[in-house]
N, C-alpha and C. Protein backbone atom coordinates (compact mmCIF):
# COMPACT_ATOMS: atom_id res chain seq x y z
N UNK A 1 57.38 30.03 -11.25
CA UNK A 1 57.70 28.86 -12.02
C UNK A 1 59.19 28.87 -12.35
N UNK A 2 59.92 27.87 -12.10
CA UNK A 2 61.06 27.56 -12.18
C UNK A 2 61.77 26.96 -13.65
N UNK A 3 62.84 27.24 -14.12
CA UNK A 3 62.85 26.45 -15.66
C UNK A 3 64.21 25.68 -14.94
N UNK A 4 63.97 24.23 -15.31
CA UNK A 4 65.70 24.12 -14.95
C UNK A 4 66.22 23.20 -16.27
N UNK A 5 67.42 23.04 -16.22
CA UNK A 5 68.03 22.53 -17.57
C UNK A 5 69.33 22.04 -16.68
N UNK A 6 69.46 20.53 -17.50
CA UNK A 6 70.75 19.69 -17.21
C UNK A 6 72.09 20.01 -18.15
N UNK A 7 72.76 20.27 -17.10
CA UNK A 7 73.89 20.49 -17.52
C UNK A 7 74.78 19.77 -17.53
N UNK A 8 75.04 18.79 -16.98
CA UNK A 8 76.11 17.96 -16.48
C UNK A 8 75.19 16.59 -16.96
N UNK A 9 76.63 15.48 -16.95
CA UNK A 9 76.29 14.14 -17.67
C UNK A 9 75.86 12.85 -16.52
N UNK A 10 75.93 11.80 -16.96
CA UNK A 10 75.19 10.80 -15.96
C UNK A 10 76.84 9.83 -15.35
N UNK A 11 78.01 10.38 -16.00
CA UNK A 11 79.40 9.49 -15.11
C UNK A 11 79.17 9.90 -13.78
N UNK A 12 79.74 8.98 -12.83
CA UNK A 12 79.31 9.34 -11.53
C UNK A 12 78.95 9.82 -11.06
N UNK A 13 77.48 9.67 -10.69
CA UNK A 13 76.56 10.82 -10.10
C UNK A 13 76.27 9.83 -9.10
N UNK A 14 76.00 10.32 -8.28
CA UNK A 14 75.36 9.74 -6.88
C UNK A 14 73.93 9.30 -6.98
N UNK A 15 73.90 8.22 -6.14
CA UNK A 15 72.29 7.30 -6.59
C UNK A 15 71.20 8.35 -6.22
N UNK A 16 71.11 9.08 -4.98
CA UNK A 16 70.58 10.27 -4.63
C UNK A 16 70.11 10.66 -5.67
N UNK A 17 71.26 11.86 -6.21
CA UNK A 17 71.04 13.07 -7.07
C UNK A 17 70.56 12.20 -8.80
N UNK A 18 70.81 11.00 -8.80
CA UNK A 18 70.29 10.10 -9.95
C UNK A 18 68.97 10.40 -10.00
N UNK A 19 68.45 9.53 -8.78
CA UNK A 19 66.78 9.59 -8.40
C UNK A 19 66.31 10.82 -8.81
N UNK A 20 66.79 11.82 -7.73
CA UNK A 20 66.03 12.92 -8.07
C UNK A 20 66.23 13.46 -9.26
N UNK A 21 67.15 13.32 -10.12
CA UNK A 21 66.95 13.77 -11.58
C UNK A 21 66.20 13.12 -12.45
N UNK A 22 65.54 11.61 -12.41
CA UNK A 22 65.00 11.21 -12.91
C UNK A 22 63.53 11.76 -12.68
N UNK A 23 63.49 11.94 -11.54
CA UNK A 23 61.65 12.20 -11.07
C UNK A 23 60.99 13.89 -11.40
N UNK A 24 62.93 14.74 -11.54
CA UNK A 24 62.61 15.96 -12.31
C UNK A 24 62.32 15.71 -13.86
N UNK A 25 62.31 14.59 -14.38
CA UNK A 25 62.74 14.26 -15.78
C UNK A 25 63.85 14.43 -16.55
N UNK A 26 64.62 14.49 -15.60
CA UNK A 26 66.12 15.40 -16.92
C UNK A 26 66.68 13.91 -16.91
N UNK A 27 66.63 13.63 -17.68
CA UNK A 27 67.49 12.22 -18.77
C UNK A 27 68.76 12.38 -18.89
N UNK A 28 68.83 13.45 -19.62
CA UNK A 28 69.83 14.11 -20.27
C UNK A 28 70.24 15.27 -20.28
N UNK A 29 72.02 15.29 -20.90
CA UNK A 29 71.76 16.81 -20.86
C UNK A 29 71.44 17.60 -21.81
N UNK A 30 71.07 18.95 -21.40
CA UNK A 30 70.88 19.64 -22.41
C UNK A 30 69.01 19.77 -22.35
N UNK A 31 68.46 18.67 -21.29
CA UNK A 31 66.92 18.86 -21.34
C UNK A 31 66.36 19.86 -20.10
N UNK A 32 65.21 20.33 -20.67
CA UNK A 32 64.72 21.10 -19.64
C UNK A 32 63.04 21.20 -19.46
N UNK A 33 62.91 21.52 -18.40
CA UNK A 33 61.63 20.86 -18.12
C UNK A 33 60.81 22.38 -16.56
N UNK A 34 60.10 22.79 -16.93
CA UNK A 34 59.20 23.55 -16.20
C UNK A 34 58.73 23.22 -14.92
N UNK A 35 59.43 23.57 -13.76
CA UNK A 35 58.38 23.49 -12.72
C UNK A 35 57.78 24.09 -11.50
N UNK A 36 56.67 24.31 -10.70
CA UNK A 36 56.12 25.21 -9.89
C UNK A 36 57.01 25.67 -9.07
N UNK A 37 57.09 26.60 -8.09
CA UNK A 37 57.71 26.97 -7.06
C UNK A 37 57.32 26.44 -6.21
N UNK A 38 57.57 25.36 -5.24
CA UNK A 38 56.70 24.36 -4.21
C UNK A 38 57.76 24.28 -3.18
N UNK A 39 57.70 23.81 -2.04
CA UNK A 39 58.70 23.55 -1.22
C UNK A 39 59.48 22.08 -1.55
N UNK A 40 58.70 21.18 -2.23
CA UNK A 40 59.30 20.00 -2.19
C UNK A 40 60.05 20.52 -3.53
N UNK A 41 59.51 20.88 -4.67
CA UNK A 41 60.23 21.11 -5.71
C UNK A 41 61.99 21.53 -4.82
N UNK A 42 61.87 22.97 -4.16
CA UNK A 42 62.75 23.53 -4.28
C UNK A 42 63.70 22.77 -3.53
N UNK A 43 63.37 21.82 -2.48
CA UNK A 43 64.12 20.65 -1.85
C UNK A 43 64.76 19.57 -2.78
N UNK A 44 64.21 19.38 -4.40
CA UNK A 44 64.67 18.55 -4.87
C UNK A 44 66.05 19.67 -5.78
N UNK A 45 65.80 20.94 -6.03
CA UNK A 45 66.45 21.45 -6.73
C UNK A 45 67.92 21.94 -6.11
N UNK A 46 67.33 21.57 -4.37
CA UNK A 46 68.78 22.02 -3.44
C UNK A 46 69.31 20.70 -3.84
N UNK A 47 69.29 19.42 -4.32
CA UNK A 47 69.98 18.44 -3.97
C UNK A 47 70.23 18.02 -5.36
N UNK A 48 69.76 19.03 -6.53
CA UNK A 48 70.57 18.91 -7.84
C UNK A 48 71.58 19.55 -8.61
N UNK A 49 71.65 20.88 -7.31
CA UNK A 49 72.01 21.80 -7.96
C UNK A 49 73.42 21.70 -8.45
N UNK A 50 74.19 20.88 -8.19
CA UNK A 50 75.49 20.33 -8.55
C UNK A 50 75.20 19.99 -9.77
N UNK A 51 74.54 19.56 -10.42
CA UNK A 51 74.33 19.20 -11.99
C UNK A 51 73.02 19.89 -13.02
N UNK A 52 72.71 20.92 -12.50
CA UNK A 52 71.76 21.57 -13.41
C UNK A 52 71.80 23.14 -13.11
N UNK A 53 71.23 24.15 -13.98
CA UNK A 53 71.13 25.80 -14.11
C UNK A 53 69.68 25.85 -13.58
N UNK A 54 69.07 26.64 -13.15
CA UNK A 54 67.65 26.62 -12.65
C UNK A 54 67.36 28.49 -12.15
N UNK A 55 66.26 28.70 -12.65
CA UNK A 55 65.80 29.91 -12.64
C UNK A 55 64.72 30.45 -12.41
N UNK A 56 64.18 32.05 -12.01
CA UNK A 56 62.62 31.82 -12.77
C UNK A 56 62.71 32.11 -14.16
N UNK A 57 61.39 31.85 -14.86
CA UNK A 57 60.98 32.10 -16.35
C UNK A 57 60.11 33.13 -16.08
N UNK A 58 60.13 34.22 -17.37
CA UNK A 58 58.47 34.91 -17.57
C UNK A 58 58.50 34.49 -18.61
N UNK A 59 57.50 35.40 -19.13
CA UNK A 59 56.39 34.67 -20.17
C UNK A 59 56.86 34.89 -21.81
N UNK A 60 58.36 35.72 -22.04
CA UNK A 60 58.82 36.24 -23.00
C UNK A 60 59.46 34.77 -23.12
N UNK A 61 60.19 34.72 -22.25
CA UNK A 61 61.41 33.14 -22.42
C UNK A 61 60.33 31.84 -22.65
N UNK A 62 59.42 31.96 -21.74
CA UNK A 62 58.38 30.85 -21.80
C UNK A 62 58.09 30.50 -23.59
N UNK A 63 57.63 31.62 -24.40
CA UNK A 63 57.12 31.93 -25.64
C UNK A 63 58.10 31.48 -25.87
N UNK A 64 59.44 31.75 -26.35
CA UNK A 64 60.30 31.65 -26.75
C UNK A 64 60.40 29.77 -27.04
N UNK A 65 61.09 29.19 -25.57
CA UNK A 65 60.68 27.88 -25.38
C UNK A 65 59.66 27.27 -26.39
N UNK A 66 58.85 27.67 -26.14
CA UNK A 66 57.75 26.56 -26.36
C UNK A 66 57.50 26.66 -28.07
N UNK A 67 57.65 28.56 -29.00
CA UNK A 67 57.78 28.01 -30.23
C UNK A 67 59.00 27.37 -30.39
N UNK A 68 60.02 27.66 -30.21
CA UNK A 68 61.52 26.92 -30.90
C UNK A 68 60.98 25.33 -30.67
N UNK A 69 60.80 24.71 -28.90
CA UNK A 69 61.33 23.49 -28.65
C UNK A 69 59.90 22.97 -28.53
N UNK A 70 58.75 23.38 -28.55
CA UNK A 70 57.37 22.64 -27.72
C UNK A 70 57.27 21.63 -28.86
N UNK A 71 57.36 20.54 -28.42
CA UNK A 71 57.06 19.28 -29.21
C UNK A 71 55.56 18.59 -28.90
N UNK A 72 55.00 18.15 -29.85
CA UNK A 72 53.68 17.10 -29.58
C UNK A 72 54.19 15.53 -29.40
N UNK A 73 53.17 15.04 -29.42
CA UNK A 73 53.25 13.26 -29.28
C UNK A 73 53.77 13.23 -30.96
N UNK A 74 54.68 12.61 -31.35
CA UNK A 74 54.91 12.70 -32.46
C UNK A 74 56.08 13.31 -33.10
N UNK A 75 56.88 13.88 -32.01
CA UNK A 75 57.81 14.44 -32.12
C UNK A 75 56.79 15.85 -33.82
N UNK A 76 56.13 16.67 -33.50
CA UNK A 76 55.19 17.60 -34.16
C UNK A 76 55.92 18.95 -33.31
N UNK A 77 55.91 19.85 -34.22
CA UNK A 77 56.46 21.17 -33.24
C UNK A 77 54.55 21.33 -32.80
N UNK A 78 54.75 22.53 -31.98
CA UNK A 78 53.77 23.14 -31.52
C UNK A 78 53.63 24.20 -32.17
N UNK A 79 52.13 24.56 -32.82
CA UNK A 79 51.74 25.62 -33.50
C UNK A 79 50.76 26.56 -32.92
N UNK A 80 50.52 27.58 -33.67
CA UNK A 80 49.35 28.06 -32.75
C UNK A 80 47.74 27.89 -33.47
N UNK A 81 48.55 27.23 -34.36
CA UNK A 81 46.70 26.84 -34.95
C UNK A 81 46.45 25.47 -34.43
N UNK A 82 47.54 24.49 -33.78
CA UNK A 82 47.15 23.42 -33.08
C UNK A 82 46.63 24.18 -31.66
N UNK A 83 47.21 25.41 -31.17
CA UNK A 83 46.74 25.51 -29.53
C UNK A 83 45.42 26.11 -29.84
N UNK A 84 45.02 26.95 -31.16
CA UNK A 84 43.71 27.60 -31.56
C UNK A 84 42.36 26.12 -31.04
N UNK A 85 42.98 25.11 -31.74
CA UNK A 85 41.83 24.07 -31.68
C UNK A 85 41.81 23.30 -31.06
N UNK A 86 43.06 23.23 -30.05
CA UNK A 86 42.47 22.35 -29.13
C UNK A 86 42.57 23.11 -27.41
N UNK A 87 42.70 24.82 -27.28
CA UNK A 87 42.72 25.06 -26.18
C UNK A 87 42.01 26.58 -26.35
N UNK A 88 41.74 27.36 -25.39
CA UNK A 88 40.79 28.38 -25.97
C UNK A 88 41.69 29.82 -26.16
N UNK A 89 42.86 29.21 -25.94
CA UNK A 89 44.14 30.51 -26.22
C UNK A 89 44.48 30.63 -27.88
N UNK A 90 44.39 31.72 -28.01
CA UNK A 90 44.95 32.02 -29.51
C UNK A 90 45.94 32.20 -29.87
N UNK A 91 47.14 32.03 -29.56
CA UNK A 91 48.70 32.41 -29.45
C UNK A 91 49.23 31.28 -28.78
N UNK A 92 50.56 31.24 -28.86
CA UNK A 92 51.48 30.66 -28.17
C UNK A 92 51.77 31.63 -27.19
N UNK A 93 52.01 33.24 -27.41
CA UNK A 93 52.24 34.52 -26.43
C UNK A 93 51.27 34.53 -25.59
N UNK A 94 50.03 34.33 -25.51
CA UNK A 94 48.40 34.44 -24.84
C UNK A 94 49.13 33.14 -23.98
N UNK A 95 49.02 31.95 -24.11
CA UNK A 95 49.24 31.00 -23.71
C UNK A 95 50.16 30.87 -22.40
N UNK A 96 51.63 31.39 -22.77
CA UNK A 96 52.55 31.47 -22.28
C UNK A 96 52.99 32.77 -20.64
N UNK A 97 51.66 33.45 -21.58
CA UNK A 97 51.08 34.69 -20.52
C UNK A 97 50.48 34.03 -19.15
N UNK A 98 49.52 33.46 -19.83
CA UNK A 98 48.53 32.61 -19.04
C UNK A 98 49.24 31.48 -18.08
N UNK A 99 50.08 31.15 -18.46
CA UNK A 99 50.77 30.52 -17.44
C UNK A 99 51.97 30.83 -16.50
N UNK A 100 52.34 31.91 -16.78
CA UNK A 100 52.89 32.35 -15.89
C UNK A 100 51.91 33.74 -14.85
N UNK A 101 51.20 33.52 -15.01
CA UNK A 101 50.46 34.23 -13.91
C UNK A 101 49.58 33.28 -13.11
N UNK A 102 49.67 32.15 -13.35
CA UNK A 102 49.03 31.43 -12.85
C UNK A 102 47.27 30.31 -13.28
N UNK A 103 47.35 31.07 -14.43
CA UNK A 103 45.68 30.40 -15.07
C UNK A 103 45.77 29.51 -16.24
N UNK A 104 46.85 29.01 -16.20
CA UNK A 104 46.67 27.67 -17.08
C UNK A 104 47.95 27.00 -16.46
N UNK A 105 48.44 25.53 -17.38
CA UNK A 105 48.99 25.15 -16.72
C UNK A 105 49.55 24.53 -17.90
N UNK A 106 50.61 23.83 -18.53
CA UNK A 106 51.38 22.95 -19.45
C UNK A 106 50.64 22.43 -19.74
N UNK A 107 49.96 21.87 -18.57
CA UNK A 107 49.41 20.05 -19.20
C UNK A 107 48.03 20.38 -19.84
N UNK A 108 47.56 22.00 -20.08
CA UNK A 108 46.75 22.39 -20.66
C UNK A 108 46.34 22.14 -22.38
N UNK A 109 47.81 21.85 -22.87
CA UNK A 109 48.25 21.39 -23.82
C UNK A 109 47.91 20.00 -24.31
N UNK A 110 46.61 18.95 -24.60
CA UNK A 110 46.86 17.97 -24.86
C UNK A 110 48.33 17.71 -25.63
N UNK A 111 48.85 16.84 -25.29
CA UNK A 111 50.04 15.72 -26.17
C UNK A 111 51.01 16.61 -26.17
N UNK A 112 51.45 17.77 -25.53
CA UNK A 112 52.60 18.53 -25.26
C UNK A 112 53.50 17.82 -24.31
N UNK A 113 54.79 17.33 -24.95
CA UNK A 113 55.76 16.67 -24.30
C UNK A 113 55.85 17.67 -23.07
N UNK A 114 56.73 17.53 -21.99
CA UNK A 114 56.91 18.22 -20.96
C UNK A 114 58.27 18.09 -21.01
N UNK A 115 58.73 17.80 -21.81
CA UNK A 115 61.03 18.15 -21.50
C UNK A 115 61.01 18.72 -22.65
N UNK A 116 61.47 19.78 -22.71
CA UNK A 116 62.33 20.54 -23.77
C UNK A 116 63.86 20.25 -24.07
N UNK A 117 63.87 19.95 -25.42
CA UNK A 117 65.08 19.14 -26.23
C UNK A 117 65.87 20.56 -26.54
N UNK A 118 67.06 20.91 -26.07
CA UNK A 118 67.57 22.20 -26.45
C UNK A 118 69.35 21.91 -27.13
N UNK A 119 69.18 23.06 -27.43
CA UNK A 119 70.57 22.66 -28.57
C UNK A 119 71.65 23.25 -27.47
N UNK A 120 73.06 22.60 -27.60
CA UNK A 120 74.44 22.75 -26.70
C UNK A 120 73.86 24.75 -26.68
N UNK A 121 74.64 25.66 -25.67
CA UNK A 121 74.24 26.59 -25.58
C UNK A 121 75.54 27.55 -26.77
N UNK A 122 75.15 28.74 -27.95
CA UNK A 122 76.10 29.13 -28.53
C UNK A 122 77.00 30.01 -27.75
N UNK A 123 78.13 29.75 -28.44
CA UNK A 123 79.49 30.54 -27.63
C UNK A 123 79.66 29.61 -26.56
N UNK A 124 79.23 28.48 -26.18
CA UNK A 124 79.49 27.66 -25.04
C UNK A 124 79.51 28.01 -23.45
N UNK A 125 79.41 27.69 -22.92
CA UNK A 125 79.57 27.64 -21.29
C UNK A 125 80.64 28.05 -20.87
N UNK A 126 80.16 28.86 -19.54
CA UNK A 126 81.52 29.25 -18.70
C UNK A 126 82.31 28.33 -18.36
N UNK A 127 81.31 27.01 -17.58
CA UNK A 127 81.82 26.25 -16.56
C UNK A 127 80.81 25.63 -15.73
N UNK A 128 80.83 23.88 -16.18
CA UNK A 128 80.28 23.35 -15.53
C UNK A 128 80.52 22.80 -14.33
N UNK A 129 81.58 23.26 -13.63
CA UNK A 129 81.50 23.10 -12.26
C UNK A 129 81.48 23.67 -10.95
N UNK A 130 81.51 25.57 -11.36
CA UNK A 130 81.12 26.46 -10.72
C UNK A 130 80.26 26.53 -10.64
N UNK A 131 79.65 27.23 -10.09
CA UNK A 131 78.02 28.00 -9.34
C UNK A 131 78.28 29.44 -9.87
N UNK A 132 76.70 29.97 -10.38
CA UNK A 132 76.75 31.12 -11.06
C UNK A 132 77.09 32.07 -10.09
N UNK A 133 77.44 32.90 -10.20
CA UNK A 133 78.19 33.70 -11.68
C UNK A 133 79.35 33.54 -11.87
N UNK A 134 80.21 32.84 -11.87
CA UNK A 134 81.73 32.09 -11.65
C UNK A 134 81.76 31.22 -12.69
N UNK A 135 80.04 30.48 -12.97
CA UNK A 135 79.99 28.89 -13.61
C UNK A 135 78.56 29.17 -14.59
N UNK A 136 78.25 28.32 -14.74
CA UNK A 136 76.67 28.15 -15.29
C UNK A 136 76.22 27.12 -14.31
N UNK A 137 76.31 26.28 -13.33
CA UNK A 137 74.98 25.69 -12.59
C UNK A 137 74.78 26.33 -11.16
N UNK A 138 73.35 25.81 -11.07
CA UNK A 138 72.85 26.17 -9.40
C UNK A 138 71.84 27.28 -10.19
N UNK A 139 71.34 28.22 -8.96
CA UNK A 139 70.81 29.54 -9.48
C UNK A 139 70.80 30.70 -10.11
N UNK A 140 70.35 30.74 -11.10
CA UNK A 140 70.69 32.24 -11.70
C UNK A 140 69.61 33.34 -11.72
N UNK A 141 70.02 34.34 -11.37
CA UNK A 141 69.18 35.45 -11.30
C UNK A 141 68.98 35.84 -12.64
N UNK A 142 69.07 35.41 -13.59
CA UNK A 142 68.48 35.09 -15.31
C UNK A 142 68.57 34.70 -15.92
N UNK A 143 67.64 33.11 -15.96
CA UNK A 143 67.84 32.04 -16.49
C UNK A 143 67.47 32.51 -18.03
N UNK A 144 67.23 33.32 -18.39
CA UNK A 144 66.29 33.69 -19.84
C UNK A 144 67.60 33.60 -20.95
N UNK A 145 68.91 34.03 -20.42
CA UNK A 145 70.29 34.30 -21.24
C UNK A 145 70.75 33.34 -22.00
N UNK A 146 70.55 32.10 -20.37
CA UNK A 146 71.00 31.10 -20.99
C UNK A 146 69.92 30.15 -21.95
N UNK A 147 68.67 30.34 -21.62
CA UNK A 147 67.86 29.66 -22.40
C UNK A 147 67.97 30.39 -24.03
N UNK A 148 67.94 31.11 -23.83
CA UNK A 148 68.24 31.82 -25.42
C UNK A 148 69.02 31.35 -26.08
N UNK A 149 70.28 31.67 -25.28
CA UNK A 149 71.64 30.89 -25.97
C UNK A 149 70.87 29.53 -25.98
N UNK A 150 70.44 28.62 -25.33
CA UNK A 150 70.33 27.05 -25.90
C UNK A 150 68.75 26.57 -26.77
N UNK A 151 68.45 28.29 -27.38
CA UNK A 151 67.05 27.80 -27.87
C UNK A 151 66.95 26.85 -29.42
C-alpha cells in the first residue's frame, strides 16, 4: 500500500497530470490519500510524480495517520470507540495492522473520509522540485519521516 501526499500547487500543471490528480483525489496540497500497489495505480503515480512524495506505509505510520488526521462524515475525528461499534476491530493499532497485511480495507470504516488533511510539514521541506533525496517529491524509501513531520 502506497501513501502519497501533494506537494506541489495547481499553477500550471498540465491537463494530463490535472486529471490524474484529480482521480487520485489530491485537490490540494498538503492532502493525502492511501492506495493499493496495482499496476494502473503505479502508472498513474509515474505520471504524478512531478507533483507529489509517494511511498510504502506500515502499520505504525498508518496508526499514526488515521488517529491525528482520520476524519468522519462530519468533519468527526476517528475514535476507537467509534471503530469498537461499528467494525469488529478494537483499536485504531488492530485496525491499521489489519490493513496493511491485507484483511481489511479503509472503506471498512463506514463514513471515513479517504483524503487525509495534513498540516505544512515542521522544519519545512527540502525542495519541491527535486526528486528524493536531493528534494521531497517522487519516491521515497521512507515515506513515514515525512508523514510524521506533516501529522
Amino acid at each position: 500500500m502506497f501513501a502519497v501526499v501533494r506537494l506541489r500547487g495547481k499553477i500550471d500543471v498540465n491537463r494530463k497530470i490535472k486529471d490524474t490528480l484529480r482521480l487520485l483525489r489530491l485537490h490540494r496540497r498538503y492532502h493525502c490519500v492511501l492506495i493499493p500497489d496495482t499496476p494502473s495505480y503505479r502508472g498513474m503515480l509515474q505520471v504524478v510524480k512531478d507533483y507529489v512524495a509517494f511511498g510504502e506505509i506500515d502499520s505504525r505510520t498508518l496508526s499514526t495517520l488515521l488517529k491525528y488526521r482520520g476524519k468522519l462524515e462530519g468533519n468527526i475525528p476517528l475514535t476507537d470507540e467509534y471503530l469498537q461499534q461499528k467494525t469488529q476491530f478494537k483499536s485504531i493499532d488492530e485496525f491499521a495492522k489489519a490493513v496493511c497485511e491485507g484483511k481489511a480495507k479503509l472503506s471498512d470504516i463506514p463514513g471515513l473520509k479517504p483524503v487525509f488533511r495534513l498540516h505544512p510539514p515542521r522544519k519545512g521541506l527540502k525542495n519541491i522540485k527535486w526528486h528524493y533525496p536531493r528534494g521531497e517529491l517522487g519516491k521515497h524509501g521512507n515515506i513515514k519521516d515525512l508523514i510524521y513531520r506533516m501529522r
